[in-house]
C-alpha atoms as a PDB file:
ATOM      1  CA  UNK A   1       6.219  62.520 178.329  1.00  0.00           C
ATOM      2  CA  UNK A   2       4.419  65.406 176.730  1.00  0.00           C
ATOM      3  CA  UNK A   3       6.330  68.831 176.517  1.00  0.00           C
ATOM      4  CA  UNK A   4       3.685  71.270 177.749  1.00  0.00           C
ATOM      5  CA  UNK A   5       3.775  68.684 181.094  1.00  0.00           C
ATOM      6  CA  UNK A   6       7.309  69.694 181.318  1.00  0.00           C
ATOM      7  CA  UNK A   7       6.993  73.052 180.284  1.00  0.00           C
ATOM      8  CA  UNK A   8       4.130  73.804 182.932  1.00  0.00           C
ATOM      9  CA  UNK A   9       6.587  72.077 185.868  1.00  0.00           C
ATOM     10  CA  UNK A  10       9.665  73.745 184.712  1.00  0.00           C
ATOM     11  CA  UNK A  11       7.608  77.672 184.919  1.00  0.00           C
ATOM     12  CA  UNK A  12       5.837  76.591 188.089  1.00  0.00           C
ATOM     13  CA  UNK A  13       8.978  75.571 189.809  1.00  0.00           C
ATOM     14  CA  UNK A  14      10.564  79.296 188.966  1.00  0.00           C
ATOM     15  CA  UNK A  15       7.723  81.479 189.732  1.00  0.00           C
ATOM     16  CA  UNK A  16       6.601  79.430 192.656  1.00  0.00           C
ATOM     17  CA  UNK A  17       2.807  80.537 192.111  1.00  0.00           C
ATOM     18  CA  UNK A  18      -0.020  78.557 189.861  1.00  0.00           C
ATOM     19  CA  UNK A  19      -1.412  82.187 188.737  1.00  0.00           C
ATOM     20  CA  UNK A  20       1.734  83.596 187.937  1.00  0.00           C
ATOM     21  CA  UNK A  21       2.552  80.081 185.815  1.00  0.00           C
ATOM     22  CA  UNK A  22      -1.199  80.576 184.146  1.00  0.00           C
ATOM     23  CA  UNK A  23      -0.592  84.449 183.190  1.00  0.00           C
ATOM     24  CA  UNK A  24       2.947  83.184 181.260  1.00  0.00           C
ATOM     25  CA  UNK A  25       1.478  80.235 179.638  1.00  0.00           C
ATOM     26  CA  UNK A  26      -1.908  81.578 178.921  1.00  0.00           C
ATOM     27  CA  UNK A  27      -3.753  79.179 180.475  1.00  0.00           C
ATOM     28  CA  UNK A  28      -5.817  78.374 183.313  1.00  0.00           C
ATOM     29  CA  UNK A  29      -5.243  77.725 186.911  1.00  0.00           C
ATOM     30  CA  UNK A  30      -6.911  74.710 187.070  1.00  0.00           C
ATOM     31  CA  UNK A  31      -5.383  73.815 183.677  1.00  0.00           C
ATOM     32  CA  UNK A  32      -1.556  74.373 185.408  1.00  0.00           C
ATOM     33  CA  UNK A  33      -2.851  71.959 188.400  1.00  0.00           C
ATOM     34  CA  UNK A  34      -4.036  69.318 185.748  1.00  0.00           C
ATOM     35  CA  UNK A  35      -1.048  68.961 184.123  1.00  0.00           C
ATOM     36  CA  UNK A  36       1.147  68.820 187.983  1.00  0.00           C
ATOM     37  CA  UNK A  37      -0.808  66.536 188.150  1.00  0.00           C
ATOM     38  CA  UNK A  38      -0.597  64.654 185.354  1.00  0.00           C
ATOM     39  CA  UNK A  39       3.378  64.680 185.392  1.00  0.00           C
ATOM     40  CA  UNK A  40       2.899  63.266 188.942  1.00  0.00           C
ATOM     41  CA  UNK A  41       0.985  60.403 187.739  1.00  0.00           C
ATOM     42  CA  UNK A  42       3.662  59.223 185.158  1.00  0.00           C
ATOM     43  CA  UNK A  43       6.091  59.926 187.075  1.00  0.00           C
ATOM     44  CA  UNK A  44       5.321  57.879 190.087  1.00  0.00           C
ATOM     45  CA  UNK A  45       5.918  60.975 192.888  1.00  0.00           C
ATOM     46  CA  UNK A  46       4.551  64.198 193.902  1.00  0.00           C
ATOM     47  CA  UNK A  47       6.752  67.352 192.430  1.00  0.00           C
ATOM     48  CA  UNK A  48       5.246  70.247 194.908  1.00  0.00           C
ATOM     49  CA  UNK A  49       4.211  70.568 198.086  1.00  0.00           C
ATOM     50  CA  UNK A  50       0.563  71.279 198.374  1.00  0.00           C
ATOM     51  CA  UNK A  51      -0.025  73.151 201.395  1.00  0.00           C
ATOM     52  CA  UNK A  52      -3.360  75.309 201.853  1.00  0.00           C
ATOM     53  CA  UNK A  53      -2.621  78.904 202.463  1.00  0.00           C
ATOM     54  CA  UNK A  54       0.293  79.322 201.057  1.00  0.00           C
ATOM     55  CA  UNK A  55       0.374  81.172 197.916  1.00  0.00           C
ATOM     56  CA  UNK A  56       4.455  79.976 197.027  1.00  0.00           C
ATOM     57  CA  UNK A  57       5.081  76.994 195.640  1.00  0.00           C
ATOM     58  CA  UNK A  58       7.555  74.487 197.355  1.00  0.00           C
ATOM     59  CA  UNK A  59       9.284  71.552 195.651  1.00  0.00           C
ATOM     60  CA  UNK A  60       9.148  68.352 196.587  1.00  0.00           C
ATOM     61  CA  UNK A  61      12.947  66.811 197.423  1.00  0.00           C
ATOM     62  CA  UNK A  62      12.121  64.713 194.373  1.00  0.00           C
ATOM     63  CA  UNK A  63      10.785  67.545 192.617  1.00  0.00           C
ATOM     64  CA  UNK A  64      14.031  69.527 193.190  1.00  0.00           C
ATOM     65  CA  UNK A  65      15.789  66.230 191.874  1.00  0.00           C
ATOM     66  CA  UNK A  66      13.736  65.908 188.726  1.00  0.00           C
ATOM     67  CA  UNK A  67      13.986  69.314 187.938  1.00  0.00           C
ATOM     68  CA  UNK A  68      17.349  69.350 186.398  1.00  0.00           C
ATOM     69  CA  UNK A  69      16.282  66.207 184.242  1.00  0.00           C
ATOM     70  CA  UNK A  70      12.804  68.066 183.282  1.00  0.00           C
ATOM     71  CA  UNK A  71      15.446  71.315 181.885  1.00  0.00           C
ATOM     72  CA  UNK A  72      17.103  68.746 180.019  1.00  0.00           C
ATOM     73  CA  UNK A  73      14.029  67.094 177.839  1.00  0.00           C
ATOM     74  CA  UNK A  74      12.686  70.753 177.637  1.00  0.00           C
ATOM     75  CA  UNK A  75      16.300  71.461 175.602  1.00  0.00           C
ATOM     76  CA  UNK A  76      15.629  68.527 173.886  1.00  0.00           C
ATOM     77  CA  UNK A  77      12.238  69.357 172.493  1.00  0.00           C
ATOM     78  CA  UNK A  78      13.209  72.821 171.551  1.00  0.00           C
ATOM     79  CA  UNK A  79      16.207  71.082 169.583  1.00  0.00           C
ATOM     80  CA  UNK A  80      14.006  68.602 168.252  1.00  0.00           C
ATOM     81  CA  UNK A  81      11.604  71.128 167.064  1.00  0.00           C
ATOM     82  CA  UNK A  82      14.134  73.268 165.794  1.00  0.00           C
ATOM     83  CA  UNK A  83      15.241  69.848 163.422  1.00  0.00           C
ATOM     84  CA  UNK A  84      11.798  69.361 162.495  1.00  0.00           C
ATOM     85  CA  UNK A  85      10.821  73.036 161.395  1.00  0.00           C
ATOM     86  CA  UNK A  86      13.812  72.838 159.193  1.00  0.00           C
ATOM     87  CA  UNK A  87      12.822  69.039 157.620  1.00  0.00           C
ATOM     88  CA  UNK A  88       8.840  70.885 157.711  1.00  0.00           C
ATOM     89  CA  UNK A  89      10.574  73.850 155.183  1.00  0.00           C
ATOM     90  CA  UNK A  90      13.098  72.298 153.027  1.00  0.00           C
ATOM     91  CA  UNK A  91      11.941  71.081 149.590  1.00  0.00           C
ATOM     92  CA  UNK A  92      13.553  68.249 147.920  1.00  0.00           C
ATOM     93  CA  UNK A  93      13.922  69.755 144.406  1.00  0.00           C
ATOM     94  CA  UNK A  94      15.093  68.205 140.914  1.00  0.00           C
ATOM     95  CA  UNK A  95      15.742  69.897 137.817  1.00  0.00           C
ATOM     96  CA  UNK A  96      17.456  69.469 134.565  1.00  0.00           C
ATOM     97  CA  UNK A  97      20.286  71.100 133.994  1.00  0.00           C
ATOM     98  CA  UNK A  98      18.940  73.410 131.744  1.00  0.00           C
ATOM     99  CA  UNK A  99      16.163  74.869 134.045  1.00  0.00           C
ATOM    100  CA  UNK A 100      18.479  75.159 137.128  1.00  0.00           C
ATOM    101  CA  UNK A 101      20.366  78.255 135.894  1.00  0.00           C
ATOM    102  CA  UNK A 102      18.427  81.034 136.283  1.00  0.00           C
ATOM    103  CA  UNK A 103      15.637  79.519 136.587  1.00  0.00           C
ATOM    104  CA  UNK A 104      15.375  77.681 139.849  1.00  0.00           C
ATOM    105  CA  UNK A 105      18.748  79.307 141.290  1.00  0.00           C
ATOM    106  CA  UNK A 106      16.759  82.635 141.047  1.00  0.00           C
ATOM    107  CA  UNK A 107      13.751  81.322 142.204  1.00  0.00           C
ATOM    108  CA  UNK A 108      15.221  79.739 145.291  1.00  0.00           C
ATOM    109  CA  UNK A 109      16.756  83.283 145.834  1.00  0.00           C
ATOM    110  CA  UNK A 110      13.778  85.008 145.715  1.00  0.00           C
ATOM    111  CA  UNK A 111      12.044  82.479 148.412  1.00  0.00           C
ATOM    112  CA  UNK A 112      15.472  82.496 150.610  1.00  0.00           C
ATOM    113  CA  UNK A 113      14.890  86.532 151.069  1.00  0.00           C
ATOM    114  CA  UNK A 114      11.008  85.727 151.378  1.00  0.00           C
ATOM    115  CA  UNK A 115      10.556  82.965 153.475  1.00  0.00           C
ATOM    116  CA  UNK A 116      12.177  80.489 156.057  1.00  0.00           C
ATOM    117  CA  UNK A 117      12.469  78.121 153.356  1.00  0.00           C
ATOM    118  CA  UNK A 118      15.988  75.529 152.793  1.00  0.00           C
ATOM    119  CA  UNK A 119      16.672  73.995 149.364  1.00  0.00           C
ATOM    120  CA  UNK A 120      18.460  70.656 148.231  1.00  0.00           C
ATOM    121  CA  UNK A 121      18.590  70.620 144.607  1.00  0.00           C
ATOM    122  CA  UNK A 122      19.511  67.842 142.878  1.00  0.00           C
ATOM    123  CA  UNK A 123      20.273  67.033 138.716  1.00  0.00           C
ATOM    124  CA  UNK A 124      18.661  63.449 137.644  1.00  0.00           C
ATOM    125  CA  UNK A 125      17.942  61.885 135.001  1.00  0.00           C
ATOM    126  CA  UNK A 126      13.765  62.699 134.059  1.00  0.00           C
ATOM    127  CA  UNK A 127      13.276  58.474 133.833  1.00  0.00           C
ATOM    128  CA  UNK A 128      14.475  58.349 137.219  1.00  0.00           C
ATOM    129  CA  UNK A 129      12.961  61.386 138.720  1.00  0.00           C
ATOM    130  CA  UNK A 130       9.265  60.168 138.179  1.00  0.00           C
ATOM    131  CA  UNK A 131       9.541  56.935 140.422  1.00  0.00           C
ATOM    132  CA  UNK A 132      11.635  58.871 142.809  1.00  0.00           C
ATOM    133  CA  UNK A 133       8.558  61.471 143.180  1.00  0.00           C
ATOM    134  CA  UNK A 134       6.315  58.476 143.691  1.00  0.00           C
ATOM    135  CA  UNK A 135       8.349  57.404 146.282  1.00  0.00           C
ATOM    136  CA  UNK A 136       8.683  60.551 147.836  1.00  0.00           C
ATOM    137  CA  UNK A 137      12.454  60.670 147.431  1.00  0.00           C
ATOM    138  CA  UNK A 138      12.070  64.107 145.791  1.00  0.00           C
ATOM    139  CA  UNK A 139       9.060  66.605 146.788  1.00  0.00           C
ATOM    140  CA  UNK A 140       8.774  68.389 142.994  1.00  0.00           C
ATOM    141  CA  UNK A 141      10.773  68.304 140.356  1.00  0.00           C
ATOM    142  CA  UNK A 142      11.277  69.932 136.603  1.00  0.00           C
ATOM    143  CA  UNK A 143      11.143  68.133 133.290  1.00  0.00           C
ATOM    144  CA  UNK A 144      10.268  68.944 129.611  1.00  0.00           C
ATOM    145  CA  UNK A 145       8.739  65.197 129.143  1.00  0.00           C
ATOM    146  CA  UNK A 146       5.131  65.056 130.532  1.00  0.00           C
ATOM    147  CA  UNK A 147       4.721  61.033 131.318  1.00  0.00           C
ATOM    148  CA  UNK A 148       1.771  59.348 133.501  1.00  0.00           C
ATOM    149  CA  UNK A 149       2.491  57.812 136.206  1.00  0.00           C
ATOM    150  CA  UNK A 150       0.959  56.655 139.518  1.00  0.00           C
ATOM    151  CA  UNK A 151       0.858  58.991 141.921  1.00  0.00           C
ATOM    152  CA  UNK A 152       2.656  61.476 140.182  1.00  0.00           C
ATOM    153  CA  UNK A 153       0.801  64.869 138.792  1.00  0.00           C
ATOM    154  CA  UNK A 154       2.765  66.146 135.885  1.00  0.00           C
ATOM    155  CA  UNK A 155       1.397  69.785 135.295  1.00  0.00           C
ATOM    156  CA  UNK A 156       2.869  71.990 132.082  1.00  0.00           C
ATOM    157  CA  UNK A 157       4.195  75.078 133.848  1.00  0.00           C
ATOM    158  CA  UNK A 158       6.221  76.907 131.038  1.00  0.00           C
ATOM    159  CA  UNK A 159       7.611  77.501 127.560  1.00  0.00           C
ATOM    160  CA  UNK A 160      10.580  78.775 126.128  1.00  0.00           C
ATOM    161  CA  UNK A 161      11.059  80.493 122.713  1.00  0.00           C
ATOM    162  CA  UNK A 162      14.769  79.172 120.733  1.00  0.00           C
ATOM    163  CA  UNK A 163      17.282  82.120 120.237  1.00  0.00           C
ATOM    164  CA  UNK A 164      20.634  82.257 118.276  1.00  0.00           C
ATOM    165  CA  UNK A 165      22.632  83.959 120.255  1.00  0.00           C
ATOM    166  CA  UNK A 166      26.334  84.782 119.463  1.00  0.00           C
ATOM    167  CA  UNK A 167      28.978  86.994 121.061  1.00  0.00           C
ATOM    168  CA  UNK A 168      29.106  90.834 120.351  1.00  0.00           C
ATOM    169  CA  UNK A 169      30.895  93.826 120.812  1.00  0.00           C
ATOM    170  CA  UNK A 170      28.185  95.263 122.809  1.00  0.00           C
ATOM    171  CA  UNK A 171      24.472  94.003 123.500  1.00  0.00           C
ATOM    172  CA  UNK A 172      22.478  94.928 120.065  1.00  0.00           C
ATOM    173  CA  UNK A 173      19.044  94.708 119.066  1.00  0.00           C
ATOM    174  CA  UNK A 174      16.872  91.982 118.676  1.00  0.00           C
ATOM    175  CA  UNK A 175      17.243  91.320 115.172  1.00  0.00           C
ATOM    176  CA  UNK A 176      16.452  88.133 112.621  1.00  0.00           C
ATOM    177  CA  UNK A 177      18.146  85.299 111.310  1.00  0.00           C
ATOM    178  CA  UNK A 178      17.885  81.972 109.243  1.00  0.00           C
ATOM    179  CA  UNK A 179      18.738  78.924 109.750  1.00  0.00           C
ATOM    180  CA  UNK A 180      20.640  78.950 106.080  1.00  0.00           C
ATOM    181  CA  UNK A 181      22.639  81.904 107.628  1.00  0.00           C
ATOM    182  CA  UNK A 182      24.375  79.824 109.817  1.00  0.00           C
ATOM    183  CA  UNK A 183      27.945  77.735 109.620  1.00  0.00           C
ATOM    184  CA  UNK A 184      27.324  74.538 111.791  1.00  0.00           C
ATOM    185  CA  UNK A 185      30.631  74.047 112.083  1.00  0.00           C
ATOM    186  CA  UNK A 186      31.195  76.966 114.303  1.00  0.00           C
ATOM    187  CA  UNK A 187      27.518  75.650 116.358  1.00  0.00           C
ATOM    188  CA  UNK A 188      28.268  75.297 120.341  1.00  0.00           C
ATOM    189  CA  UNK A 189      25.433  72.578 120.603  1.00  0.00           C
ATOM    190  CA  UNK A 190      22.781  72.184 123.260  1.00  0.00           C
ATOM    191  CA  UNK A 191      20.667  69.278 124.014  1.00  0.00           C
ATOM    192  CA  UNK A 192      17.920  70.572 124.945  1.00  0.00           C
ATOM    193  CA  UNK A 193      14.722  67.765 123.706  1.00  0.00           C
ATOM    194  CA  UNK A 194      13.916  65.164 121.468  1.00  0.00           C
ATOM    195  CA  UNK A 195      11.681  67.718 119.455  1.00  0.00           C
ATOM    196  CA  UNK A 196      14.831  70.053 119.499  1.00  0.00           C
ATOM    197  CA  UNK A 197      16.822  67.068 117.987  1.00  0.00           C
ATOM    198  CA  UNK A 198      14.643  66.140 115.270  1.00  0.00           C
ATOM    199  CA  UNK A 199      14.193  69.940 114.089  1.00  0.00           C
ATOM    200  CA  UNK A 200      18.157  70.410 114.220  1.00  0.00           C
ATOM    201  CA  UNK A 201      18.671  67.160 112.182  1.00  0.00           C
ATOM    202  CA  UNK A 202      16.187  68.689 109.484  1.00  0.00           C
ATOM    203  CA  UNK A 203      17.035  72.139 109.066  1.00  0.00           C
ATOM    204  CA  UNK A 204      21.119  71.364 109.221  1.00  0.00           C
ATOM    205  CA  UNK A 205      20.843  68.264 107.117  1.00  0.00           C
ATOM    206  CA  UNK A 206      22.423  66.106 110.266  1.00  0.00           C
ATOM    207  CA  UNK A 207      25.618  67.878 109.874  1.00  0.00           C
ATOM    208  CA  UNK A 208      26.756  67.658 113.477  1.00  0.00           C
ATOM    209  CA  UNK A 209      28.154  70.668 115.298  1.00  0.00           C
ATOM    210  CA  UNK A 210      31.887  69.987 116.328  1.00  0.00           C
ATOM    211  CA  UNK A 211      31.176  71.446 119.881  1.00  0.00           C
ATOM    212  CA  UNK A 212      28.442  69.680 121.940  1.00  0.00           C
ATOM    213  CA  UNK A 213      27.865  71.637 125.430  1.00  0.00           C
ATOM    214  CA  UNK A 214      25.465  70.915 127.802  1.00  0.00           C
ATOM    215  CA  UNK A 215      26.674  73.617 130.700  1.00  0.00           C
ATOM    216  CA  UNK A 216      25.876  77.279 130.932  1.00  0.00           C
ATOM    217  CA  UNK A 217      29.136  77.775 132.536  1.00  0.00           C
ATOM    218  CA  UNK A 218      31.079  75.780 129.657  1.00  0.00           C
ATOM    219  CA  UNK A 219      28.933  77.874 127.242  1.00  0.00           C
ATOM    220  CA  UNK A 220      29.856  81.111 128.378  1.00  0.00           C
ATOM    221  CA  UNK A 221      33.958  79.932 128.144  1.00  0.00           C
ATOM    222  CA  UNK A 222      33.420  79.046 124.661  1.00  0.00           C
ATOM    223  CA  UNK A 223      31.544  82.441 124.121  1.00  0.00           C
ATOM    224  CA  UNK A 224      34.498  84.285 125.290  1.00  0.00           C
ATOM    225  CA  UNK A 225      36.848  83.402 122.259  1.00  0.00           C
ATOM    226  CA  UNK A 226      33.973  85.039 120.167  1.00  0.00           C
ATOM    227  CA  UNK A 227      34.131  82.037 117.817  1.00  0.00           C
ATOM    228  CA  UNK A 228      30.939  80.547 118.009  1.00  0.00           C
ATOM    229  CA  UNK A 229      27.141  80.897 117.996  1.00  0.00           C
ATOM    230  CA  UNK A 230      24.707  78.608 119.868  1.00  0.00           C
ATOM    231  CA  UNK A 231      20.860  77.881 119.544  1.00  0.00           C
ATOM    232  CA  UNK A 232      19.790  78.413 123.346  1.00  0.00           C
ATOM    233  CA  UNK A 233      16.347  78.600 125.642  1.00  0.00           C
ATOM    234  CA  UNK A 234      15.357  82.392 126.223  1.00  0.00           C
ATOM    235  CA  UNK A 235      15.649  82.620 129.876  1.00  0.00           C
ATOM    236  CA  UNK A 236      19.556  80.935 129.329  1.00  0.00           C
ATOM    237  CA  UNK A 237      20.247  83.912 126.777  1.00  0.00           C
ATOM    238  CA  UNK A 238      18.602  86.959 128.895  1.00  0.00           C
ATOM    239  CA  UNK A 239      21.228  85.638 131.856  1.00  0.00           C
ATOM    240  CA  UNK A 240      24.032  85.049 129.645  1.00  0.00           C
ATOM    241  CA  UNK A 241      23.516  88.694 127.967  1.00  0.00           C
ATOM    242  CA  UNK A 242      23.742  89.983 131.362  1.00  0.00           C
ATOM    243  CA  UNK A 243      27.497  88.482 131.854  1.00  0.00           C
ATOM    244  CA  UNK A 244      28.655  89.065 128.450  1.00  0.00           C
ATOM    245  CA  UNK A 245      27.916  90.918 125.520  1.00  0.00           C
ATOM    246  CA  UNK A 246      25.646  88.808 123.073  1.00  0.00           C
ATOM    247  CA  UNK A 247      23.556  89.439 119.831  1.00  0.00           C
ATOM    248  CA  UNK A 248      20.767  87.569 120.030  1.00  0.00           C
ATOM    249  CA  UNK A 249      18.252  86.611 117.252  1.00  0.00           C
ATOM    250  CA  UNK A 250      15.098  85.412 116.693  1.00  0.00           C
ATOM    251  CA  UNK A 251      14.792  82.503 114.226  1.00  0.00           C
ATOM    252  CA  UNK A 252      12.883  82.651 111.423  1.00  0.00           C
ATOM    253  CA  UNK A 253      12.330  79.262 111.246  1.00  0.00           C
ATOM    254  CA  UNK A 254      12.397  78.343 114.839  1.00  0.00           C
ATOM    255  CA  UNK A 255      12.000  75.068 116.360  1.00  0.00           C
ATOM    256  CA  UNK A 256       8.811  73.855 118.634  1.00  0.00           C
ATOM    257  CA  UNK A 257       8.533  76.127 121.686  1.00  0.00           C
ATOM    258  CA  UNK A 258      10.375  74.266 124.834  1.00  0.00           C
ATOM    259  CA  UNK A 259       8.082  72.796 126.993  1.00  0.00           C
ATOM    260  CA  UNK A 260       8.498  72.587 130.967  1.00  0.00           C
ATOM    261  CA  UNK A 261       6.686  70.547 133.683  1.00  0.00           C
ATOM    262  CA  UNK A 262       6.166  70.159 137.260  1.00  0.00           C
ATOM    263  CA  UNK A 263       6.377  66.984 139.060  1.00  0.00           C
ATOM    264  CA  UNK A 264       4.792  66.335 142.543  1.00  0.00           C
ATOM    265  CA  UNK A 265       3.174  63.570 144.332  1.00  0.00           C
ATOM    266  CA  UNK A 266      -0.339  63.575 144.310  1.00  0.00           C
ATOM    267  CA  UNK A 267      -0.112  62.835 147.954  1.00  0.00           C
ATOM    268  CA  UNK A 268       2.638  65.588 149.353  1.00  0.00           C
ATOM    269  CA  UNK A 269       3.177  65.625 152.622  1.00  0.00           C
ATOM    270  CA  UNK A 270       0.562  68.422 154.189  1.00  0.00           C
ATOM    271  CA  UNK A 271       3.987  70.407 155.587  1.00  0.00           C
ATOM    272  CA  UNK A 272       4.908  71.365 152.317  1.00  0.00           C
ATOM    273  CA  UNK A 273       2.085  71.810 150.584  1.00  0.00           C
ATOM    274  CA  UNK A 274       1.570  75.496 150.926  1.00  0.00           C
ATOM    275  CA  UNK A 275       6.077  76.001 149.930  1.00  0.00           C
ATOM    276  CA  UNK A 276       5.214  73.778 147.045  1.00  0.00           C
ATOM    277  CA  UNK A 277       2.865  76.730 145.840  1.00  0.00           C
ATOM    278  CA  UNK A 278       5.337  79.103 146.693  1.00  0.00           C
ATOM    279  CA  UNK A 279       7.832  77.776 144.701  1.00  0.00           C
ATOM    280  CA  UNK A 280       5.847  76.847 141.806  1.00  0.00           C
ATOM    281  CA  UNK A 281       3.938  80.592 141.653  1.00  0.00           C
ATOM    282  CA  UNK A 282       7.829  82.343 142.259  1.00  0.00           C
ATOM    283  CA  UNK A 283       9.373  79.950 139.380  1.00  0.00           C
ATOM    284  CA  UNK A 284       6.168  81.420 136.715  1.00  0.00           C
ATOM    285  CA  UNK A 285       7.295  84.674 137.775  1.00  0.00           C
ATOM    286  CA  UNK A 286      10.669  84.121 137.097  1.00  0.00           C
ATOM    287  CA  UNK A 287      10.222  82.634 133.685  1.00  0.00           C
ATOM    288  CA  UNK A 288       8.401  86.086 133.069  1.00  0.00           C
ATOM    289  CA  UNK A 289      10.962  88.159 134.259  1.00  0.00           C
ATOM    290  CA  UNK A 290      13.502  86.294 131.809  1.00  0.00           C
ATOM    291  CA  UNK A 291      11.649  86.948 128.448  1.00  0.00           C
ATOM    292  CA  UNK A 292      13.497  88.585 125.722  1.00  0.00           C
ATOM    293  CA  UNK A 293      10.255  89.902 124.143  1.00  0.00           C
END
């Protein structure tokens, strides 16, 4: 049973008059007597009482009875389409852990105060998250591995510079350091890549850092003792410089730039396609607004 049926029955039966009903619903007369009519034929009885020169509309006795039932589907359409605009503008996200803070916790802000957007975020692993964005278990998702796979479009969306960044007094200049200049023993080490991996196991020799931390928030506890330095993504420094003070350095013999991607299925559903956009132009201007330099 179609809804504007039951809408049209539910108006006509409180104004009592087809050109009142056509004025609210913007639409004809004759379109208002189609659709009586209509909702008579699938129902199986006649709702009003069609006498000529009378401008009021009278129920039917089954009309009156059928009315309350008709208010009852009309709540449960508008409740229905309630659910489904929220289902229509939520986005099934997944993002390493290393992109979700700021990165996509400040892009999701932004698009909370902008649109009518809701977000489920979710941390799996990247060998998982491909298949799961073929099979539509995930609308996009954020890696730094670019794969093929079927169905899946895996576009490179942005780079990171590497930054030593250690605690301070107070937040200093941008200044320089070497690799050579730095104790691994006192390293709070990230995992961010395989490329990351390789260059740390070259320039440090494979000495192994004591501390291996792959949380912001664990980070920033360690940070407090004022102990310990860290190689870390830029956007991850400029929001940890903004809880605590930090010196942060550029290296001089940095490691390949950190590369990021965005997964989604090359057949998204059409209700998303336009907050997929949304998100994805928001995140680049986030990674913007996070650049030391």
């Amino acid at each position: 049973m179609d809804y504007p049926l039951i809408e049209t029955f539910i108006v006509v039966s409180e104004v009592r008059n087809l050109t009142q009903a056509s004025q609210i619903l913007y639409k004809t007369q004759p379109t208002i007597s189609n659709r009586i009519r209509q909702l008579e034929n699938i129902l199986g009885y006649s709702l009003i009482v069609r006498d000529k020169g009378y401008k009021e509309i009278t129920l039917t006795e089954r009309g009156q009875q059928f009315l309350p039932q008709a208010r009852k589907l009309y709540d449960a359409y508008q409740e229905m389409q309630n659910d489904n605009d929220m289902i229509a503008h939520t986005l099934l996200i997944s993002s390493i852990a290393s992109y979700q803070i700021p990165l996509v916790h400040r892009t999701c802000e932004k698009l909370l105060s902008r649109t009518s957007a809701n977000f489920s975020i979710y941390t799996y692993q990247t060998s998982d998250v491909y298949n799961m964005i073929s099979n539509k278990k995930l609308d996009l998702a954020l890696v730094s591995a670019a794969h093929k796979v079927q169905g899946v479009t895996c576009e490179f969306l942005l780079n990171q510079k590497y930054y030593v960044v250690m605690p301070s007094n107070s937040n200093t200049d941008i200044s320089s350091i070497s690799t050579t200049d730095l104790d691994p023993a006192k390293e709070i080490y990230q995992p961010w890549d395989d490329e990351f991996f390789y260059w740390h196991e070259k320039v440090f020799h494979g000495k192994k850092a004591r501390i291996i931390a792959d949380s912001y928030a664990l980070l920033r506890e360690f940070f407090k003792s004022g102990k310990y330095w860290a190689i870390l993504q830029e956007s991850n420094a400029y929001a940890l410089r903004q809880e605590i003070p930090l010196q942060i350095c550029r290296l001089l013999d940095p490691p390949p730039l950190r590369q990021g991607y965005l997964l989604i299925n090359r057949f998204t559903d059409r209700s998303i396609r336009n907050l997929i956009a949304e998100f994805k132009a928001t995140l680049i201007e986030t990674v913007e607004e996070y650049r030391i330099e």
